[in-house]
Protein backbone atom coordinates (compact mmCIF):
# COMPACT_ATOMS: atom_id res chain seq x y z
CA UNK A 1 21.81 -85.39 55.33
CA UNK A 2 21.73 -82.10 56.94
CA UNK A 3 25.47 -80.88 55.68
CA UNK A 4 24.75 -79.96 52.01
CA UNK A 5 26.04 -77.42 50.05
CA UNK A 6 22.87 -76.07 49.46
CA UNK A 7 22.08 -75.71 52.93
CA UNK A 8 25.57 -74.17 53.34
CA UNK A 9 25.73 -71.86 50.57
CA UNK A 10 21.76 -71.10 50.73
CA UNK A 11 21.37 -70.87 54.13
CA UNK A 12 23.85 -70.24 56.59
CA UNK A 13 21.17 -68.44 59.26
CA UNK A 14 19.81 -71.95 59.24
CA UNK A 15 22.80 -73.77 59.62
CA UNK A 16 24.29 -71.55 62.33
CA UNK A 17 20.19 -72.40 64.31
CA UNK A 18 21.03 -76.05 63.72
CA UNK A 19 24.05 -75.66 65.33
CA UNK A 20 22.91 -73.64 68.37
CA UNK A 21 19.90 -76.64 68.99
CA UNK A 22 22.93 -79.14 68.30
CA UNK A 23 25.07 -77.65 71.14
CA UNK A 24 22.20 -77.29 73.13
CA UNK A 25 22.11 -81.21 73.84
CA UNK A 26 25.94 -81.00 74.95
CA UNK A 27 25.70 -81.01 79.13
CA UNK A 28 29.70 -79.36 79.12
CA UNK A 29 30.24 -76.17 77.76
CA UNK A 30 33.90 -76.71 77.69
CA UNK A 31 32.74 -78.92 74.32
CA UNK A 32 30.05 -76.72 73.26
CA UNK A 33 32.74 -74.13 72.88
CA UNK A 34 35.39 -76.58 71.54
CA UNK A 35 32.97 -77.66 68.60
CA UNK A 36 32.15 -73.98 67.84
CA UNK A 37 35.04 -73.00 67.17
CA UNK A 38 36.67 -75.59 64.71
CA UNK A 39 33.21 -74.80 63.18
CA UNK A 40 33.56 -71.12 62.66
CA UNK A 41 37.37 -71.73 61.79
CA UNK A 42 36.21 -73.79 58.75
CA UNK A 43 33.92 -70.91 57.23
């Protein structure tokens, strides 16, 4: 699993690139943006 809390807590540069090559795959930006931000409302 990539959603540890050692990933998190370690390495959040990483976790923010996953993220970025995750959205990446997503054809409507309308989600891409969506996604992002109940992500960054969570941290």
């Amino acid at each position: 699993m990539l959603f540890g809390n050692g990933i998190i807590d370690k390495q959040p540069e990483s976790l923010l690139n996953f993220w970025a090559i995750y959205f990446s795959s997503f054809p409507d930006n309308k989600i891409k943006e969506f996604l992002l931000g109940q992500i960054l409302s969570q941290q």
